[in-house]
PDB file of N, CA and C in Angstrom:
ATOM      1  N   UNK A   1     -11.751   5.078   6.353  1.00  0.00           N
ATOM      2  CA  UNK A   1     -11.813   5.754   5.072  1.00  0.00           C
ATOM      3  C   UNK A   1     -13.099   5.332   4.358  1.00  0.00           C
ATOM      4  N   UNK A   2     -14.105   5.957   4.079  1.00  0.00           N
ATOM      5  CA  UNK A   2     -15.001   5.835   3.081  1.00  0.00           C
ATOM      6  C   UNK A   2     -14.598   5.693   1.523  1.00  0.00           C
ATOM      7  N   UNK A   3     -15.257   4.524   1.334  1.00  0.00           N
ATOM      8  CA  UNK A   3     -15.016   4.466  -0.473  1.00  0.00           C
ATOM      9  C   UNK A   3     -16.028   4.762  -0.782  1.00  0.00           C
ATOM     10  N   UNK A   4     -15.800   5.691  -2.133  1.00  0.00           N
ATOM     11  CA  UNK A   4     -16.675   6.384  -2.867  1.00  0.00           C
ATOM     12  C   UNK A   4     -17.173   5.029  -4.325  1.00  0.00           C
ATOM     13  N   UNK A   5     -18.316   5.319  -4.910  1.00  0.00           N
ATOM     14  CA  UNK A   5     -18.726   4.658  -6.114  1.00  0.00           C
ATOM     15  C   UNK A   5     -17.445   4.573  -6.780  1.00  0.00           C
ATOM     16  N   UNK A   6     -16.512   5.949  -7.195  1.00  0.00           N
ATOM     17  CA  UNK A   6     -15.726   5.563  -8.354  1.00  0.00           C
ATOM     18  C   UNK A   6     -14.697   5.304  -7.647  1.00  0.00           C
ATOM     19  N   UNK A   7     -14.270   5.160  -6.409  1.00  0.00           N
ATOM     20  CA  UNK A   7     -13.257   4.214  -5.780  1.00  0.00           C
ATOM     21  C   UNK A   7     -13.496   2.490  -6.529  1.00  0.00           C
ATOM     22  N   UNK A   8     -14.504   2.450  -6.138  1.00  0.00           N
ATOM     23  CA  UNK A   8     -15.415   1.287  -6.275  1.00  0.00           C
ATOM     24  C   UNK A   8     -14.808   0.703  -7.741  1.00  0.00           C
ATOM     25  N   UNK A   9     -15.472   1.372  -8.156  1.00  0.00           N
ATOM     26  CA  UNK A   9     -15.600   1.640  -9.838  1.00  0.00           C
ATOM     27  C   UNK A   9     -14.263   1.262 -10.630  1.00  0.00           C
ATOM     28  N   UNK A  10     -13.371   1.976 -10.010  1.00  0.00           N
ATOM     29  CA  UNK A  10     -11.701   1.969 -10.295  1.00  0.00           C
ATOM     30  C   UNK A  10     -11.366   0.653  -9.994  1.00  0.00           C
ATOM     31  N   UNK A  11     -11.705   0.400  -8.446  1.00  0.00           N
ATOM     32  CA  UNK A  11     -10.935  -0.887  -8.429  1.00  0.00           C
ATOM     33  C   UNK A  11     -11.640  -1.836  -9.312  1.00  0.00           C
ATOM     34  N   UNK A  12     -12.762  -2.247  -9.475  1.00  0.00           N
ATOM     35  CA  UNK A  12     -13.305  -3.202 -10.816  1.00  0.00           C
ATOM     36  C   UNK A  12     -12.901  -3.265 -11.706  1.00  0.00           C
ATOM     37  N   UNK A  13     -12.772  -2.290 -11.734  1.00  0.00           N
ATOM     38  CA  UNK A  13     -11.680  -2.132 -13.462  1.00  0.00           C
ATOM     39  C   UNK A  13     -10.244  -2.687 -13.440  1.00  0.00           C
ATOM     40  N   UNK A  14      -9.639  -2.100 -12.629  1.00  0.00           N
ATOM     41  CA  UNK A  14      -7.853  -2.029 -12.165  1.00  0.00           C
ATOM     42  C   UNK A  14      -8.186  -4.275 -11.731  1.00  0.00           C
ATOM     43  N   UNK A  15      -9.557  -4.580 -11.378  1.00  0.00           N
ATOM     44  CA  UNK A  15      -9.065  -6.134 -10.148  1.00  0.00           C
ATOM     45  C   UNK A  15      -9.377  -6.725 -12.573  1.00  0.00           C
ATOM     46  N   UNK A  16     -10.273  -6.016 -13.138  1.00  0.00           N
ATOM     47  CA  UNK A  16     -10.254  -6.804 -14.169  1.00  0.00           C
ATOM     48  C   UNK A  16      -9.469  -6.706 -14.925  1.00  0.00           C
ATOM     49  N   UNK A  17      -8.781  -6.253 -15.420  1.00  0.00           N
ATOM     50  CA  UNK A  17      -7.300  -5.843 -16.500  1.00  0.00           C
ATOM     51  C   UNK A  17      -6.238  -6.596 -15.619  1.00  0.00           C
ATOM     52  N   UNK A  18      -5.991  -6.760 -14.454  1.00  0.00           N
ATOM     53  CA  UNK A  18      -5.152  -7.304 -13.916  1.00  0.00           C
ATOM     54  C   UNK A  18      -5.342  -9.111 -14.110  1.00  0.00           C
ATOM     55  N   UNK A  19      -6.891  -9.292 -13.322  1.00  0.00           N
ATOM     56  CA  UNK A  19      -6.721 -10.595 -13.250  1.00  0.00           C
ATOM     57  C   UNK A  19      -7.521 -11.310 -13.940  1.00  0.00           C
ATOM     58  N   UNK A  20      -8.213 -10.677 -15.071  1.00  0.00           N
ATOM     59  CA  UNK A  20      -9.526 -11.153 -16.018  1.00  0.00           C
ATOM     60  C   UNK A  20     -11.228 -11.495 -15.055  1.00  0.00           C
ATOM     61  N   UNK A  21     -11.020 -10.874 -14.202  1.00  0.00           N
ATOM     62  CA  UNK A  21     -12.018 -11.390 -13.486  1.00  0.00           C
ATOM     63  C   UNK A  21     -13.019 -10.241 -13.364  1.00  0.00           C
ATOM     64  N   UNK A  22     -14.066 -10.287 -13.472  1.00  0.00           N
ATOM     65  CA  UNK A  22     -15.225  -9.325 -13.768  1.00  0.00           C
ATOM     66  C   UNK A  22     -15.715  -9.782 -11.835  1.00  0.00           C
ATOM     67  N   UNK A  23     -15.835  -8.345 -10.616  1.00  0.00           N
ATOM     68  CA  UNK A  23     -16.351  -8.239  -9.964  1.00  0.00           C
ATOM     69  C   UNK A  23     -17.372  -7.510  -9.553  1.00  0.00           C
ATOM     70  N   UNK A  24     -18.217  -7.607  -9.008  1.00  0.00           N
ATOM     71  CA  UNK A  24     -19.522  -7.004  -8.711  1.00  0.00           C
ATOM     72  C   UNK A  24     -19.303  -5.891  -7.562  1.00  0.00           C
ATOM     73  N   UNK A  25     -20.669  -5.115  -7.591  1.00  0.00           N
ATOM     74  CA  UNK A  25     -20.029  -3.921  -6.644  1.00  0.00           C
ATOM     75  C   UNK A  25     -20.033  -4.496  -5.073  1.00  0.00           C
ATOM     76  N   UNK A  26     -20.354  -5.341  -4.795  1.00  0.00           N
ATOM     77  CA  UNK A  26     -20.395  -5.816  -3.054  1.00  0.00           C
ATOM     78  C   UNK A  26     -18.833  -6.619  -2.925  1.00  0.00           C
ATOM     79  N   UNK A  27     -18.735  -7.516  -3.886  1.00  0.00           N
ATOM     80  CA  UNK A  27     -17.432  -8.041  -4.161  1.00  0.00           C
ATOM     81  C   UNK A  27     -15.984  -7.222  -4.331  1.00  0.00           C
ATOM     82  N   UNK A  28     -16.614  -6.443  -5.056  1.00  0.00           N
ATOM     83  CA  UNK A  28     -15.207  -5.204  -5.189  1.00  0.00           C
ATOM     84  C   UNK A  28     -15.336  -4.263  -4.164  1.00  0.00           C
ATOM     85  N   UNK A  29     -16.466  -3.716  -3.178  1.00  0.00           N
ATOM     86  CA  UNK A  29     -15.719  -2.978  -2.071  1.00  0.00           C
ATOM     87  C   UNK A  29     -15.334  -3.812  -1.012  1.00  0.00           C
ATOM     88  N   UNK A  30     -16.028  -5.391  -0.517  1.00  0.00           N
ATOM     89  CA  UNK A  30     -15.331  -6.030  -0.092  1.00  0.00           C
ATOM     90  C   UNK A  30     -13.682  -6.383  -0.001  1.00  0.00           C
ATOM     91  N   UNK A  31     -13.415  -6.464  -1.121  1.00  0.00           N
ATOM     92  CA  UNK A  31     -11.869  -6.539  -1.482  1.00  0.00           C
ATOM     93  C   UNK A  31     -11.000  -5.349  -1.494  1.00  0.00           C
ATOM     94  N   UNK A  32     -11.885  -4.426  -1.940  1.00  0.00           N
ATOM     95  CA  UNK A  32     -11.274  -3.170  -1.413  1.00  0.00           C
ATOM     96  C   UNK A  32     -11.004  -2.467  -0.110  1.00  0.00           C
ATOM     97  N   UNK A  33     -11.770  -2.679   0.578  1.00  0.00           N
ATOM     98  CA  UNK A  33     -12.051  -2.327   2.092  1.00  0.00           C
ATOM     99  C   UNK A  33     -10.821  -3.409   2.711  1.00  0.00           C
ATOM    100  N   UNK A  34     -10.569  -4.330   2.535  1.00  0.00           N
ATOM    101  CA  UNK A  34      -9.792  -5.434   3.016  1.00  0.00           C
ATOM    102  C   UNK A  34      -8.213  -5.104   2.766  1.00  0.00           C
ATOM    103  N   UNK A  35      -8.184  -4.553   1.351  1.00  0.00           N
ATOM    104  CA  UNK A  35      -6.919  -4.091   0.956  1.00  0.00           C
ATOM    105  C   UNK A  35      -6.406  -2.675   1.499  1.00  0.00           C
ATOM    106  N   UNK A  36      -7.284  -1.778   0.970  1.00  0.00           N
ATOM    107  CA  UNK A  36      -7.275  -0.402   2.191  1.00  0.00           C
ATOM    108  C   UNK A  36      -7.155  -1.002   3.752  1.00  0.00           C
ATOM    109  N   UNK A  37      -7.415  -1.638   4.360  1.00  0.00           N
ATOM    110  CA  UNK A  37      -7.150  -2.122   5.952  1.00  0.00           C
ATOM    111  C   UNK A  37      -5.787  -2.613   6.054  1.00  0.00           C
ATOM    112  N   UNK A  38      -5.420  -3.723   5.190  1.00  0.00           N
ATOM    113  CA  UNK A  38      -4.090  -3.893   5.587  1.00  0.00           C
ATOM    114  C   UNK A  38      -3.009  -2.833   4.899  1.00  0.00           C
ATOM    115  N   UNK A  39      -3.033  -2.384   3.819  1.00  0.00           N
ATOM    116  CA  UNK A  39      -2.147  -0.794   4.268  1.00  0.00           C
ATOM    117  C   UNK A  39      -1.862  -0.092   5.280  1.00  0.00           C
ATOM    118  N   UNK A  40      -3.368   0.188   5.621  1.00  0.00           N
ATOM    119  CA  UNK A  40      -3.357   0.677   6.652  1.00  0.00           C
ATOM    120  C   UNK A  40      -2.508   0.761   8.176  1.00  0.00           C
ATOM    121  N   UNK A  41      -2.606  -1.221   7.989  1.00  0.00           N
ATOM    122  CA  UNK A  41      -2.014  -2.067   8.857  1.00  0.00           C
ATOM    123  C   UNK A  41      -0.624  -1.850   9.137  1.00  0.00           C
ATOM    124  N   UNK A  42      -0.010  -1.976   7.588  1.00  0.00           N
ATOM    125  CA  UNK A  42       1.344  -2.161   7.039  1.00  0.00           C
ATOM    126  C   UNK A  42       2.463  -1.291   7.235  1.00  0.00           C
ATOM    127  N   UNK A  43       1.573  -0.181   6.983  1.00  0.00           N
ATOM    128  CA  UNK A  43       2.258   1.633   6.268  1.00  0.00           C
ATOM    129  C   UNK A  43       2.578   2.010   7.872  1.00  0.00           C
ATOM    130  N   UNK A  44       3.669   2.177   7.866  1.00  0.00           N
ATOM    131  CA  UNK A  44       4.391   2.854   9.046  1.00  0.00           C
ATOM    132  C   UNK A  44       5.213   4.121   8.804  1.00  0.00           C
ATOM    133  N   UNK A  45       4.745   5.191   8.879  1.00  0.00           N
ATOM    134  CA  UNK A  45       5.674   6.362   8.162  1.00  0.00           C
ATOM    135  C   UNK A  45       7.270   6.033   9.137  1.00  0.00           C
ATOM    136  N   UNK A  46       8.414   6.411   8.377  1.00  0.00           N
ATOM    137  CA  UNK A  46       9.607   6.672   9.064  1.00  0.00           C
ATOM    138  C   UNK A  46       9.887   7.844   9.432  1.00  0.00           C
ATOM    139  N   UNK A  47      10.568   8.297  10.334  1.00  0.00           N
ATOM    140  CA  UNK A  47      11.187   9.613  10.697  1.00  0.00           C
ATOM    141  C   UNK A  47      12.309  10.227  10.028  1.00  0.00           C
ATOM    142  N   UNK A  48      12.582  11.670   9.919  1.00  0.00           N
ATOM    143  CA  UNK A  48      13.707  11.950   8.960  1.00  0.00           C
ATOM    144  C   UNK A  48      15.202  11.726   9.737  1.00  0.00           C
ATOM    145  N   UNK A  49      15.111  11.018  10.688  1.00  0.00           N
ATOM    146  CA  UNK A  49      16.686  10.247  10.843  1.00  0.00           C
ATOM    147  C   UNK A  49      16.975   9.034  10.849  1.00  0.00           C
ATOM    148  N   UNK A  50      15.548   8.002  10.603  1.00  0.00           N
ATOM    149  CA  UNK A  50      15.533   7.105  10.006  1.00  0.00           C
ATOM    150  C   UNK A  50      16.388   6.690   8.600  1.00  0.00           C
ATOM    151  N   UNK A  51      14.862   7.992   7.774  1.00  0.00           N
ATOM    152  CA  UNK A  51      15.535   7.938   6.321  1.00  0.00           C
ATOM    153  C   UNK A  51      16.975   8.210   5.636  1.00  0.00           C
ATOM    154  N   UNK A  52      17.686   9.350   6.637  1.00  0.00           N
ATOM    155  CA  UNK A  52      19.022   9.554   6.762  1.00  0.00           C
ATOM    156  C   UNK A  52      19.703   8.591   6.956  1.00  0.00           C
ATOM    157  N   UNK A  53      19.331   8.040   7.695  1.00  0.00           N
ATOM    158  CA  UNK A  53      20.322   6.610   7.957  1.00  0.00           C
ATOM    159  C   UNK A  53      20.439   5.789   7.241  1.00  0.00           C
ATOM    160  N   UNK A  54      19.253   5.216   6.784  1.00  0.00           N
ATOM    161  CA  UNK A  54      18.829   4.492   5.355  1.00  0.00           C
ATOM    162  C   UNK A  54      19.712   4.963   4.426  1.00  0.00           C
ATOM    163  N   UNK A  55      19.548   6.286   3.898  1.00  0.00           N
ATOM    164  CA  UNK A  55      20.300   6.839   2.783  1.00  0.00           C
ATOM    165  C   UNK A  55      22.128   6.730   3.012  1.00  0.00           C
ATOM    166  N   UNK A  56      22.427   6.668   3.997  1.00  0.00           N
ATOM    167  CA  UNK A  56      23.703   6.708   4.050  1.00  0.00           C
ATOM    168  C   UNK A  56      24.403   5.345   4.411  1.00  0.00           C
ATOM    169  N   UNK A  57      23.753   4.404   4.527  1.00  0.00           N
ATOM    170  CA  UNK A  57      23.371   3.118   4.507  1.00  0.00           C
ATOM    171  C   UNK A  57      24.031   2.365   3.413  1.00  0.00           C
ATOM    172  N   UNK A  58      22.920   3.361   2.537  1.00  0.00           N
ATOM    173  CA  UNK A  58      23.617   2.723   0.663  1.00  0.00           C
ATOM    174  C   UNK A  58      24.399   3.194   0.336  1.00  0.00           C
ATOM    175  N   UNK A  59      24.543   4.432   0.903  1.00  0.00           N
ATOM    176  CA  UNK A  59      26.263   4.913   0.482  1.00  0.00           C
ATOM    177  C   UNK A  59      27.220   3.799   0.369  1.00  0.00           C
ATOM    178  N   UNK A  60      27.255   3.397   1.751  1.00  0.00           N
ATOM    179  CA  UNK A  60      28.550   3.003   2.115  1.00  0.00           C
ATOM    180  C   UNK A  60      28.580   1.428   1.452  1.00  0.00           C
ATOM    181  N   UNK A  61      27.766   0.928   0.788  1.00  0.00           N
ATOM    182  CA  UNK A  61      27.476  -0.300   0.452  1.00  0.00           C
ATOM    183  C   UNK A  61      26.697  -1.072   1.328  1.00  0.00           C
ATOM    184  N   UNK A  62      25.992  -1.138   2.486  1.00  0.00           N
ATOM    185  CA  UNK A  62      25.477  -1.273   3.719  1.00  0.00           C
ATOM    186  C   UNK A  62      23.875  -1.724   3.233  1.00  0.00           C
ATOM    187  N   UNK A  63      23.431  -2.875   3.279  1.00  0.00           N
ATOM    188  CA  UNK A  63      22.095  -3.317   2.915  1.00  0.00           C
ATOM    189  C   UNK A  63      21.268  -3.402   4.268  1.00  0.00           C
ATOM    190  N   UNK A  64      21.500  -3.544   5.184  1.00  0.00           N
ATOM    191  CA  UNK A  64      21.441  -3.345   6.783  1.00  0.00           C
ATOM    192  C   UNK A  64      20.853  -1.676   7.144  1.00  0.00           C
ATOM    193  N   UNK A  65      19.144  -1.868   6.938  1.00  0.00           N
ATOM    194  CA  UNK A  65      18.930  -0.187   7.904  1.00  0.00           C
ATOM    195  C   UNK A  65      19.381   0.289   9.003  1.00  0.00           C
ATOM    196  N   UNK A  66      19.553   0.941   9.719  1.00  0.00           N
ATOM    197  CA  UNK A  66      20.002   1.443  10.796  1.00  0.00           C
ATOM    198  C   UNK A  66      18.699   2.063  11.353  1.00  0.00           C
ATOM    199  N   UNK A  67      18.670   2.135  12.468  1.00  0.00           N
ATOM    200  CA  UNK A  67      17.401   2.404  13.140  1.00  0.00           C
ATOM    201  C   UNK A  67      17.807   3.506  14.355  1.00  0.00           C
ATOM    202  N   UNK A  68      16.756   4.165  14.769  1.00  0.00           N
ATOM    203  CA  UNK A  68      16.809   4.900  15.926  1.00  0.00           C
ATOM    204  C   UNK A  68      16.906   4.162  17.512  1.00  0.00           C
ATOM    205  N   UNK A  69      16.845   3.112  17.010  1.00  0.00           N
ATOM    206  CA  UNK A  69      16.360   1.924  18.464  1.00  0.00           C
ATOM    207  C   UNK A  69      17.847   1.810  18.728  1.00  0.00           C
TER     208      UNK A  69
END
């Protein structure tokens, strides 16, 4: 994924209101690029009989996903 300036831009803003910390633009796409990667990493879409299962899951009081496996 390419970050744009006001990607950039955004996150400087969003890393300073959060953590008082004023970052520079090499510093903030650094951290950005790092954070976009492990999403990346992370984000596993589910399937819609996954989510079904899930959902009926909590029905029943059931904290335990159920899986296709």
């Amino acid at each position: 994924m390419k970050l744009t300036n006001s990607d950039i831009r955004q996150f400087q803003d969003l890393y300073a209101k959060h953590f008082g910390i004023e970052l520079n633009k090499h510093e903030a796409s650094l951290k950005l690029s790092l954070l976009v990667k492990q999403l990346e990493v992370i984000y596993r879409p589910i399937t819609k009989g996954q989510f079904d299962n899930l959902l009926c899951g909590d029905r029943n009081g059931s904290r335990t996903p159920k899986t296709d496996r």
